[in-house]
C-alpha atoms as a PDB file:
ATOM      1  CA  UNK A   1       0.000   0.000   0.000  1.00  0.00           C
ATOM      2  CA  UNK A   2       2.629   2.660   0.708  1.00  0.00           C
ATOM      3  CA  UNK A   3       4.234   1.639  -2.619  1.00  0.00           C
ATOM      4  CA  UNK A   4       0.963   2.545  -4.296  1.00  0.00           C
ATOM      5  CA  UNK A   5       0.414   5.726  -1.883  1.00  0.00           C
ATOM      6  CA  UNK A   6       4.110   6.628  -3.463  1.00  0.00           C
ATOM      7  CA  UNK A   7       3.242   6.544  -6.916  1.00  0.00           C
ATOM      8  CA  UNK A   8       0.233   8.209  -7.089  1.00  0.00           C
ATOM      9  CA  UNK A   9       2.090  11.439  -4.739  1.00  0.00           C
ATOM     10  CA  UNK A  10       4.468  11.121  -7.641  1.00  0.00           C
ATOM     11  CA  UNK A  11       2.200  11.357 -10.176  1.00  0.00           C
ATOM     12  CA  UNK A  12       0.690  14.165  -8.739  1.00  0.00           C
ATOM     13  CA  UNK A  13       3.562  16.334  -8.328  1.00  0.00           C
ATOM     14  CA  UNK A  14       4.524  15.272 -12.057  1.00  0.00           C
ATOM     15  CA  UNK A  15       1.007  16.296 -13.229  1.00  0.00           C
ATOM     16  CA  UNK A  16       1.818  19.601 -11.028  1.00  0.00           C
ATOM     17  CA  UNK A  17       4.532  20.397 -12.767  1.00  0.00           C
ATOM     18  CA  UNK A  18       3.064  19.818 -16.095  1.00  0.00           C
ATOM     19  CA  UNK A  19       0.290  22.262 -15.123  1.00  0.00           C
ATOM     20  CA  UNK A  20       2.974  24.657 -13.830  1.00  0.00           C
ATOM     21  CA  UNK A  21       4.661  24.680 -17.167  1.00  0.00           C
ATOM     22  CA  UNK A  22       1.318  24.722 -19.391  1.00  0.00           C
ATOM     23  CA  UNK A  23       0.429  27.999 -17.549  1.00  0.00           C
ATOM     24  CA  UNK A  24       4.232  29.685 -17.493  1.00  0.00           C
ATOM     25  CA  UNK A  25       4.124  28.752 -21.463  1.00  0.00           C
ATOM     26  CA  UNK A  26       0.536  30.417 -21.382  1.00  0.00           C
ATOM     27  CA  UNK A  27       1.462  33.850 -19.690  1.00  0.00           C
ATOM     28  CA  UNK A  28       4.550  34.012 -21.652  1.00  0.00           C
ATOM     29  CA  UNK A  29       2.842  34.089 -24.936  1.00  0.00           C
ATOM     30  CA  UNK A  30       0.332  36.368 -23.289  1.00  0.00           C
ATOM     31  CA  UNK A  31       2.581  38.592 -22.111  1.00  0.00           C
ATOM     32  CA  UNK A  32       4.078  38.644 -25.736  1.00  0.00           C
ATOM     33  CA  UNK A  33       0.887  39.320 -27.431  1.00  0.00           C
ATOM     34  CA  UNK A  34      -0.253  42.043 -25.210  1.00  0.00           C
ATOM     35  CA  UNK A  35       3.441  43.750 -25.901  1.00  0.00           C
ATOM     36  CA  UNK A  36       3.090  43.236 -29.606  1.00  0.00           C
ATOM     37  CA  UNK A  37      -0.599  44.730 -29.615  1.00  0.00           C
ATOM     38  CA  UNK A  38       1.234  48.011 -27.734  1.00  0.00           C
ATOM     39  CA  UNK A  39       3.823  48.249 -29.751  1.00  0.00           C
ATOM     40  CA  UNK A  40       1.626  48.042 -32.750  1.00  0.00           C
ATOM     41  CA  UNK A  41      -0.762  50.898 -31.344  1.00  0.00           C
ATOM     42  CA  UNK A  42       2.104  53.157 -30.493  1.00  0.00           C
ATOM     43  CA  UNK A  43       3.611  52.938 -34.046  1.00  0.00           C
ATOM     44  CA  UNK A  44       0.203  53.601 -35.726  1.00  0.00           C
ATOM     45  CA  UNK A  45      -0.107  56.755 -33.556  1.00  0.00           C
ATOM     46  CA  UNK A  46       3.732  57.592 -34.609  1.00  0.00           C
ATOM     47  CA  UNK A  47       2.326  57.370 -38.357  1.00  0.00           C
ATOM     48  CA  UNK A  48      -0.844  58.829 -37.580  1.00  0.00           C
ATOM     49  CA  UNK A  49       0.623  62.044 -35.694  1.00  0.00           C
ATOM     50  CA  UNK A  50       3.383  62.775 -38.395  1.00  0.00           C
ATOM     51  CA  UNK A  51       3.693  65.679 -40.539  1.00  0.00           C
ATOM     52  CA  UNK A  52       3.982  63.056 -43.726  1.00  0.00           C
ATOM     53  CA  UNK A  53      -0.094  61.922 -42.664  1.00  0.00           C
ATOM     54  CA  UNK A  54      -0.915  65.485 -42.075  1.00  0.00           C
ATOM     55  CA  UNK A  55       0.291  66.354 -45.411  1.00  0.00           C
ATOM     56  CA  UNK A  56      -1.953  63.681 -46.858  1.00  0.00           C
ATOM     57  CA  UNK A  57      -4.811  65.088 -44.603  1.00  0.00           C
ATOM     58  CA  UNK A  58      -4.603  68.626 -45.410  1.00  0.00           C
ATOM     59  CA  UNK A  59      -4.236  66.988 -49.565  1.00  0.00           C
ATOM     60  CA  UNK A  60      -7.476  65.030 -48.842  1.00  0.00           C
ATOM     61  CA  UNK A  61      -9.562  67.785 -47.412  1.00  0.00           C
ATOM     62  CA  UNK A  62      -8.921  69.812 -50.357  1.00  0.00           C
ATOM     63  CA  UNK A  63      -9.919  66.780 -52.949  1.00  0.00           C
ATOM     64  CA  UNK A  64     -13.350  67.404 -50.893  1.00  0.00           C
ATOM     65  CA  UNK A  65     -13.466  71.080 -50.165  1.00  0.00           C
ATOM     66  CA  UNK A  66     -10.904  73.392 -52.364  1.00  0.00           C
ATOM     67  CA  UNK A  67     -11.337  76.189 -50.410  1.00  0.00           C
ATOM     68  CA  UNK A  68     -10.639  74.113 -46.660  1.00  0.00           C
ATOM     69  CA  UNK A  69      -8.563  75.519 -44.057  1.00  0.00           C
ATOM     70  CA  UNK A  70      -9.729  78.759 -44.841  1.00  0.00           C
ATOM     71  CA  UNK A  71     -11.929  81.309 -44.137  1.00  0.00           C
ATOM     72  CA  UNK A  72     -14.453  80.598 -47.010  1.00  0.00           C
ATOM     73  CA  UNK A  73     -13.959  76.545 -46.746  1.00  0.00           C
ATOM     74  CA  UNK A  74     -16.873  74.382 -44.748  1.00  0.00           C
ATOM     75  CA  UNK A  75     -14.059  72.441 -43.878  1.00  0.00           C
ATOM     76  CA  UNK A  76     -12.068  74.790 -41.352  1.00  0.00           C
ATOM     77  CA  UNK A  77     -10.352  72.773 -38.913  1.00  0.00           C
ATOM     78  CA  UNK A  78      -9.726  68.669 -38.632  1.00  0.00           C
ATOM     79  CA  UNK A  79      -8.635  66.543 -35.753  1.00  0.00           C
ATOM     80  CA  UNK A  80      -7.619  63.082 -35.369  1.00  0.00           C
ATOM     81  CA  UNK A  81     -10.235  61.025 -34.088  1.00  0.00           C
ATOM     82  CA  UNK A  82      -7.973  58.177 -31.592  1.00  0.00           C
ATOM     83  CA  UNK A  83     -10.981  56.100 -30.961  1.00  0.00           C
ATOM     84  CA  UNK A  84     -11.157  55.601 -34.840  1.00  0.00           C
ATOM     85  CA  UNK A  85      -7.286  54.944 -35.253  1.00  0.00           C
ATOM     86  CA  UNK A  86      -7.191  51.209 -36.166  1.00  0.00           C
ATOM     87  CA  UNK A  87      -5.729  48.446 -38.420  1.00  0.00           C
ATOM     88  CA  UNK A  88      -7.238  48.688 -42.212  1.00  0.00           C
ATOM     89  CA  UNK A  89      -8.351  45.098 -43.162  1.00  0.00           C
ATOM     90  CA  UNK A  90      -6.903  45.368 -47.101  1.00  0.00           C
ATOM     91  CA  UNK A  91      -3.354  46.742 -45.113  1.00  0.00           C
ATOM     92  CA  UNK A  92      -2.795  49.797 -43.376  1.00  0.00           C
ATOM     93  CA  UNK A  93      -3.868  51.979 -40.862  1.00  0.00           C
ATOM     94  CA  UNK A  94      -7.550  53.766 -40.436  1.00  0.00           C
ATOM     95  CA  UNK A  95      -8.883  56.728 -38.986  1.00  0.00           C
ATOM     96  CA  UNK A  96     -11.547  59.111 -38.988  1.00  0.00           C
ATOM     97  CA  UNK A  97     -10.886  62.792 -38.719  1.00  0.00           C
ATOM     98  CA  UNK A  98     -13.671  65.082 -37.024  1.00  0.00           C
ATOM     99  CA  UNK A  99     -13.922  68.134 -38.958  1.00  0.00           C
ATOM    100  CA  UNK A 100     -14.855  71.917 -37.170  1.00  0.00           C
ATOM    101  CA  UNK A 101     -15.320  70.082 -33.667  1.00  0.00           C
ATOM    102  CA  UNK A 102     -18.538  68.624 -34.965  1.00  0.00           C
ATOM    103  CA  UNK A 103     -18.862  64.965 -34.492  1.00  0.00           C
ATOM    104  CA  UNK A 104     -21.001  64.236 -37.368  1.00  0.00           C
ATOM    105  CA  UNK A 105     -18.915  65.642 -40.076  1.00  0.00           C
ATOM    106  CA  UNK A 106     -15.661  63.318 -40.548  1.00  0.00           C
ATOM    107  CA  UNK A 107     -13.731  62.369 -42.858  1.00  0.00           C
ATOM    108  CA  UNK A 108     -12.198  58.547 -43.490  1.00  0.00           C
ATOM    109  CA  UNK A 109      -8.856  58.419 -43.774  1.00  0.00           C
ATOM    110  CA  UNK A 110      -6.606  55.258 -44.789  1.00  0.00           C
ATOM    111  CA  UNK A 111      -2.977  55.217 -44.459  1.00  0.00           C
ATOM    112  CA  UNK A 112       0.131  53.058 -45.648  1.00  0.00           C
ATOM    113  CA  UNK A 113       3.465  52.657 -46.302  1.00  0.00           C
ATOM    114  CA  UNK A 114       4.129  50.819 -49.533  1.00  0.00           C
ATOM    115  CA  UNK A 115       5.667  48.115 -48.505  1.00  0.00           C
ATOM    116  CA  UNK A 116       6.030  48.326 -44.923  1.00  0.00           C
ATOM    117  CA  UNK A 117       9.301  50.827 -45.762  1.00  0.00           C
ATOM    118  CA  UNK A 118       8.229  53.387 -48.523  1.00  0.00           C
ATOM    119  CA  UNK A 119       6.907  56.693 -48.227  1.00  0.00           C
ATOM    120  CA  UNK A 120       3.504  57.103 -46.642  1.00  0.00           C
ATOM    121  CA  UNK A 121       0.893  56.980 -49.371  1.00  0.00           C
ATOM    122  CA  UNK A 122      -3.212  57.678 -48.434  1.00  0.00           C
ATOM    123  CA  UNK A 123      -5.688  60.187 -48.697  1.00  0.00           C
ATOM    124  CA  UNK A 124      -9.429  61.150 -47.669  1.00  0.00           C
ATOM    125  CA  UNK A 125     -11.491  58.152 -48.987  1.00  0.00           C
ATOM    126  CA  UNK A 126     -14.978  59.191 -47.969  1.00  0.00           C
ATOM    127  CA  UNK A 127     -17.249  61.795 -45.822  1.00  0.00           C
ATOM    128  CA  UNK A 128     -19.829  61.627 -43.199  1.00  0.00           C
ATOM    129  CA  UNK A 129     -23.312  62.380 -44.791  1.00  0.00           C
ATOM    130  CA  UNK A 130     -23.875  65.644 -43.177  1.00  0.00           C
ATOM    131  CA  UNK A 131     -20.389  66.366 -44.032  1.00  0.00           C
ATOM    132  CA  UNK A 132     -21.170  65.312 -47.565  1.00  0.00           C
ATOM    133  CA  UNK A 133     -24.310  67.523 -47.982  1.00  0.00           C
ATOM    134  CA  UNK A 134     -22.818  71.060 -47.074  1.00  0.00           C
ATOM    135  CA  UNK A 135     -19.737  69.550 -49.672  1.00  0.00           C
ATOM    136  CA  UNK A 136     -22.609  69.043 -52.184  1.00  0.00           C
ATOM    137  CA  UNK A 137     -24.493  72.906 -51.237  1.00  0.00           C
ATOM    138  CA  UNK A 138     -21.294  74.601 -51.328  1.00  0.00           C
ATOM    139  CA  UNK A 139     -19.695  72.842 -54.825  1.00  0.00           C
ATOM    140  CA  UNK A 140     -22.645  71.431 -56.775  1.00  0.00           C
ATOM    141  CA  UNK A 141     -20.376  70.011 -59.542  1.00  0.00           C
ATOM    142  CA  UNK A 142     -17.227  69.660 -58.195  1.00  0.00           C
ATOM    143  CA  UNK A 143     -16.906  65.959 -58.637  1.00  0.00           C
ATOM    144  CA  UNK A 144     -19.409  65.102 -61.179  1.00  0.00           C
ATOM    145  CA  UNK A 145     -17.606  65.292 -64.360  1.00  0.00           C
ATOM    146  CA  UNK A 146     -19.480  69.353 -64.444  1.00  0.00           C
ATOM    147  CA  UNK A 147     -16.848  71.356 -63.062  1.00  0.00           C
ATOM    148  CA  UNK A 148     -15.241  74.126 -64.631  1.00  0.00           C
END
């Protein structure tokens, strides 16, 4: 009986240890996944904040509104949105950007870098609907084929 007593108390502490190991393995690749999500959050906000994406912005905006950043555009000021900063499911990074502190008029944004090294390519890619119809008031044929 003690030889059987012995076996299973050895058993158990090998089962222990196997359990012990599962979990270290576990919190390792845990730990490693949560550091890789950071890391990837603080380089999109790197590319997001830089003057090479606000260039695109401020190129964007005027695609929609010629006369934006001005005193006669509807588009007068633009902030990044960081709740909207996120991965772009074809590649790259997406964000909104909230145009004259009003949180119904954005504008979508989608940035990359050609090839994970190149310059940062992007631009505006569409417009809230509210946004859209002071656009459509203020340049009736500015992207219908009718300007000019």
């Amino acid at each position: 009986m003690a030889d059987s007593r012995g076996r299973k108390g050895h058993a158990g502490k090998i089962a222990l240890i196997v359990v012990a190991c599962v979990l270290a393995v576990a919190v390792a690749i845990g730990g490693i996944v949560v550091k890789y999500h950071h890391d990837q959050e603080q380089w999109m906000r790197s590319v997001v904040y830089s003057k090479e994406a606000d260039k695109i912005y401020r190129e964007g905006i005027k695609f929609f509104d010629p006369k934006a950043l001005t005193e006669d555009g509807i588009i007068r000021s633009y902030k990044v949105d960081d709740a909207s900063i996120g991965h772009d499911p074809m590649g790259g990074i997406a964000l909104e950007l909230v145009v004259n502190d009003d949180p119904d008029m954005e504008v979508d944004v989608k940035l990359d870098k050609n090839g994970g090294t190149g310059p940062l390519e992007g631009g505006a890619t569409s417009v809230s609907l509210k946004l859209q119809d002071l656009l459509d008031k203020a340049y009736p044929h500015l992207h219908d084929g009718n300007a000019g």
